[in-house]
Protein backbone atom coordinates (compact mmCIF):
# COMPACT_ATOMS: atom_id res chain seq x y z
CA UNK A 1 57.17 53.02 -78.34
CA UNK A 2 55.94 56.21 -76.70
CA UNK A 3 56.34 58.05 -80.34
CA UNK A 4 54.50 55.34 -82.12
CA UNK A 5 51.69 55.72 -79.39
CA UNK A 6 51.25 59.18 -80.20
CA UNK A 7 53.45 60.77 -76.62
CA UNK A 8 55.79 63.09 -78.11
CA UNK A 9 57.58 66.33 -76.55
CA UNK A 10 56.05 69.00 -77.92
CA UNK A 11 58.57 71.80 -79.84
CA UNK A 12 59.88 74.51 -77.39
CA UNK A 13 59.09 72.10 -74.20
CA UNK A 14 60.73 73.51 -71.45
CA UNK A 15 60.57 70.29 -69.39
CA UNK A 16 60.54 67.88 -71.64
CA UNK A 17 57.52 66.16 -70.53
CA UNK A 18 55.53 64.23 -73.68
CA UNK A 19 51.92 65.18 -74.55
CA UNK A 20 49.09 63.78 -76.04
CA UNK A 21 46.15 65.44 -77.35
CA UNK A 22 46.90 67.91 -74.67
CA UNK A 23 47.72 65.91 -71.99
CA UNK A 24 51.04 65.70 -70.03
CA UNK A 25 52.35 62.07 -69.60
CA UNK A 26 52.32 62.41 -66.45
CA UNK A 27 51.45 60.24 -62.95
CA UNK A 28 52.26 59.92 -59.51
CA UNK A 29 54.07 57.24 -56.87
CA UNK A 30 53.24 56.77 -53.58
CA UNK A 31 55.85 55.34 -51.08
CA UNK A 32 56.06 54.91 -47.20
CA UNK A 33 58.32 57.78 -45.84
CA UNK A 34 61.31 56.77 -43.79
CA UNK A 35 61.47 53.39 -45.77
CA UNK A 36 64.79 54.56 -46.82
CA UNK A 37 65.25 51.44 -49.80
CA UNK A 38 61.60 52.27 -51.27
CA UNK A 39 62.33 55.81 -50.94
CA UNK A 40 65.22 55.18 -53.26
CA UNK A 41 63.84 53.18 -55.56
CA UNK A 42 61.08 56.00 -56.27
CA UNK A 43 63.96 58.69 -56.80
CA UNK A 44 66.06 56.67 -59.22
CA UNK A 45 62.48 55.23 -60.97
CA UNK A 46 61.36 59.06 -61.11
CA UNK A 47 65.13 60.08 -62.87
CA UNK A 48 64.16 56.87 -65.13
CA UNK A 49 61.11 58.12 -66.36
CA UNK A 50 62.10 61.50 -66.83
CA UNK A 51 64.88 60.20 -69.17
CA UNK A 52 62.54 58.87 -71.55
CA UNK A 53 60.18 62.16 -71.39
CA UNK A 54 57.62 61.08 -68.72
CA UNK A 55 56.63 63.07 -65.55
CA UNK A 56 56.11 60.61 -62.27
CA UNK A 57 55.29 62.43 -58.90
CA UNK A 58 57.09 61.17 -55.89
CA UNK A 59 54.78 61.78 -52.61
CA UNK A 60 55.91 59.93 -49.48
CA UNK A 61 53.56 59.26 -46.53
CA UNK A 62 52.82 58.01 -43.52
CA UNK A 63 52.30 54.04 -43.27
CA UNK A 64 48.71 54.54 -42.07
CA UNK A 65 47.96 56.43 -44.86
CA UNK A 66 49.55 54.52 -47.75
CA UNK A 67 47.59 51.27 -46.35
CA UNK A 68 44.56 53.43 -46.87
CA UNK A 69 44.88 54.69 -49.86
CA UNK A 70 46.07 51.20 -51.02
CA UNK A 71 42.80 49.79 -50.11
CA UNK A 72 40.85 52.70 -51.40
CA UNK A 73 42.97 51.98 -54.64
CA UNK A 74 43.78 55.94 -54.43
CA UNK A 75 47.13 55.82 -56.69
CA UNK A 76 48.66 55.60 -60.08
CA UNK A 77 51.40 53.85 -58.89
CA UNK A 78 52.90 52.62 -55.59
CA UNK A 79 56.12 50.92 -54.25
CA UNK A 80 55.51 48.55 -51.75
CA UNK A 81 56.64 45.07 -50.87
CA UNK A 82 55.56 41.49 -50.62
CA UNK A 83 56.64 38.22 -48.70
CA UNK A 84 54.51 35.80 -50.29
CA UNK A 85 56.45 32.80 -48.38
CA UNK A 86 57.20 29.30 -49.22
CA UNK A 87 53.88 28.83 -51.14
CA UNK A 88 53.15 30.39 -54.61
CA UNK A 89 49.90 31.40 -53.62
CA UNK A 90 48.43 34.13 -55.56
CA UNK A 91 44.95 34.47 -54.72
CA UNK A 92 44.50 37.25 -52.52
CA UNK A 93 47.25 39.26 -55.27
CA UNK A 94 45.16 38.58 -58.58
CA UNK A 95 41.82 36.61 -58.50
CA UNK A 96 39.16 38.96 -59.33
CA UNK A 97 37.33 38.57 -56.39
CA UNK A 98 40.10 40.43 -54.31
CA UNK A 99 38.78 43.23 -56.32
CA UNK A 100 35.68 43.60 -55.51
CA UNK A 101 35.13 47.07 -53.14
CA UNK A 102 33.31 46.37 -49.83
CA UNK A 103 30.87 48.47 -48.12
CA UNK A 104 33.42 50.62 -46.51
CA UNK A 105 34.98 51.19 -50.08
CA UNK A 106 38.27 49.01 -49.68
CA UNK A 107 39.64 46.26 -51.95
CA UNK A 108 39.70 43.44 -49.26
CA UNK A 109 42.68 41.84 -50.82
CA UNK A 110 45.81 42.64 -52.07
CA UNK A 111 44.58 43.17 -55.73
CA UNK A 112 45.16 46.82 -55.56
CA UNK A 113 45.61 47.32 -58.96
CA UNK A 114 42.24 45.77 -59.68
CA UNK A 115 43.62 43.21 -62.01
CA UNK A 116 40.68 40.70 -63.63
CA UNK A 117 41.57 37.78 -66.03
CA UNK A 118 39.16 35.20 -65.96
CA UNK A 119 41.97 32.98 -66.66
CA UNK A 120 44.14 33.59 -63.70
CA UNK A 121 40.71 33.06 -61.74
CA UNK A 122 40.52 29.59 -62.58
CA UNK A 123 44.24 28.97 -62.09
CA UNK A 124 44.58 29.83 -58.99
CA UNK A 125 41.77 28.29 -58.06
CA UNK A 126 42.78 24.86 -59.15
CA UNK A 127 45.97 25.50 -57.62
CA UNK A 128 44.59 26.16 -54.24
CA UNK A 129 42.02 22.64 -55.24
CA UNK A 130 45.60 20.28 -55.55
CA UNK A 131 48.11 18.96 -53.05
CA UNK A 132 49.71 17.57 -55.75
CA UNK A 133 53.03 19.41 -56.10
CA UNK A 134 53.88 18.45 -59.56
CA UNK A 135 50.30 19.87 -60.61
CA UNK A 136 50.61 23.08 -58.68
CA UNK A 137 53.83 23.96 -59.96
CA UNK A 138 52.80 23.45 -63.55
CA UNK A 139 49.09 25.76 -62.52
CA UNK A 140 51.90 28.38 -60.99
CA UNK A 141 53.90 28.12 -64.38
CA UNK A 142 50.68 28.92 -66.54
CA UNK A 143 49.81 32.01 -63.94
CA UNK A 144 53.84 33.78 -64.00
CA UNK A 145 52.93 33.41 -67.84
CA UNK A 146 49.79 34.89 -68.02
CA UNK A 147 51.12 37.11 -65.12
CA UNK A 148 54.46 38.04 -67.21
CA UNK A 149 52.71 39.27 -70.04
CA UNK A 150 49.90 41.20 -68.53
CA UNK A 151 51.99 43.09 -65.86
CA UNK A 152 49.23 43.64 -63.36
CA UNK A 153 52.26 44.75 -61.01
CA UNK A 154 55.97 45.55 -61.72
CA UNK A 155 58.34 43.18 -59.76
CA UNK A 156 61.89 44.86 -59.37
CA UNK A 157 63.91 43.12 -57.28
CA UNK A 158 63.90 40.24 -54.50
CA UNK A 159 66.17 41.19 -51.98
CA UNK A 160 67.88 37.59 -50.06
CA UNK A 161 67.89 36.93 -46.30
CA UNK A 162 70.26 34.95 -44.50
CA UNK A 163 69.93 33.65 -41.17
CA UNK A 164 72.30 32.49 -38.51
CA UNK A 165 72.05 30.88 -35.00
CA UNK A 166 75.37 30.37 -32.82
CA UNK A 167 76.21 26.77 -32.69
CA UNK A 168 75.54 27.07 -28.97
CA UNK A 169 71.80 27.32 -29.54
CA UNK A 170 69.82 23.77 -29.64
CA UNK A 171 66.26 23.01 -30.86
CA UNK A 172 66.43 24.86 -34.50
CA UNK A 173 64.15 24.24 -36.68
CA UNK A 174 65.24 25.29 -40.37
CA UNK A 175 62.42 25.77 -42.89
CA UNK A 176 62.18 27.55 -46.80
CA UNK A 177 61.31 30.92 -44.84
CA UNK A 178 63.52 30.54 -42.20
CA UNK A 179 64.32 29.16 -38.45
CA UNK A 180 60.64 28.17 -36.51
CA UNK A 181 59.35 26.94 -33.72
CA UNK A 182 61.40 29.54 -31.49
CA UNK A 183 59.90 28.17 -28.18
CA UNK A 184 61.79 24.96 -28.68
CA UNK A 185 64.93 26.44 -28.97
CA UNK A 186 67.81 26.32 -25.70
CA UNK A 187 71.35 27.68 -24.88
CA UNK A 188 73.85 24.14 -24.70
CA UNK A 189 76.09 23.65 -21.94
């Protein structure tokens, strides 16, 4: 694919890198330092890329930072993570309204990547419009669709989390993202 789009390694490359009228295919990857699993993922993601000819740029940096430059929308790419929770929501991720720049420069939601699909816009706004579970999930299947074949982020994995409380603690309240309502909890006898 990166032939038939014109990238190719130019004869006598020493690195290997593809050009393009001149330019190096080349971009860099932010990631939080000491967040050992990210950290990872950018090192085997950078081995990836160079693999198939391209040059990505690992920089790790402070947490501080990152989130600044994240809402400055100062990267190419960036490895971060998301808990969305029990509900699908997607608003704050892709509408194009989390977009828009305020007056201090930053994106004021999480749609870095300054994704805009007028479609997605009116999804997730009827989803957030409807209690109706049936309806939502059928808005939410539309949106991964849309979602899936526009790639306005790369997902790469969803790690699992399990949770246990000893049998001797009373009060636990289970729910999709885990045990609640911590104050009501007691030790048995």
């Amino acid at each position: 694919m990166l032939d038939a789009a014109g990238w190719r390694v130019p004869a006598g490359s020493r690195d290997g890198v593809r050009m393009k009228d001149g330019q190096r295919l080349s971009f860099g990857i932010l990631v939080q330092s000491g967040h050992v699993s990210r950290m990872d993922v950018m090192t085997m993601l950078i081995s990836y890329w160079r693999l198939v000819g391209v040059e990505a740029i690992g920089e790790t940096i402070e947490w501080a930072v990152l989130g600044e430059r994240s809402r400055r929308t100062q990267f190419d790419m960036m490895i971060t993570g998301w808990a969305p929770g029990p509900d699908p929501d997607v608003f704050r991720f892709f509408h194009s309204s989390q977009a828009e720049r305020n007056a201090a420069g930053h994106v004021p939601g999480f749609n870095r990547g300054l994704f805009r699909n007028a479609e997605v816009d009116r999804l997730s706004e009827a989803a957030l419009a409807t209690v109706d579970v049936a309806e939502r999930r059928r808005i939410y299947h539309e949106l991964d669709v849309i979602l899936t074949r526009e790639v306005p982020w790369i997902w790469l994995f969803q790690r699992s989390a399990v949770s246990a409380v000893s049998n001797r603690i009373g009060g636990v309240v289970w729910s999709p993202i885990g045990a609640e309502e911590l104050d009501a909890w007691f030790i048995r006898p």
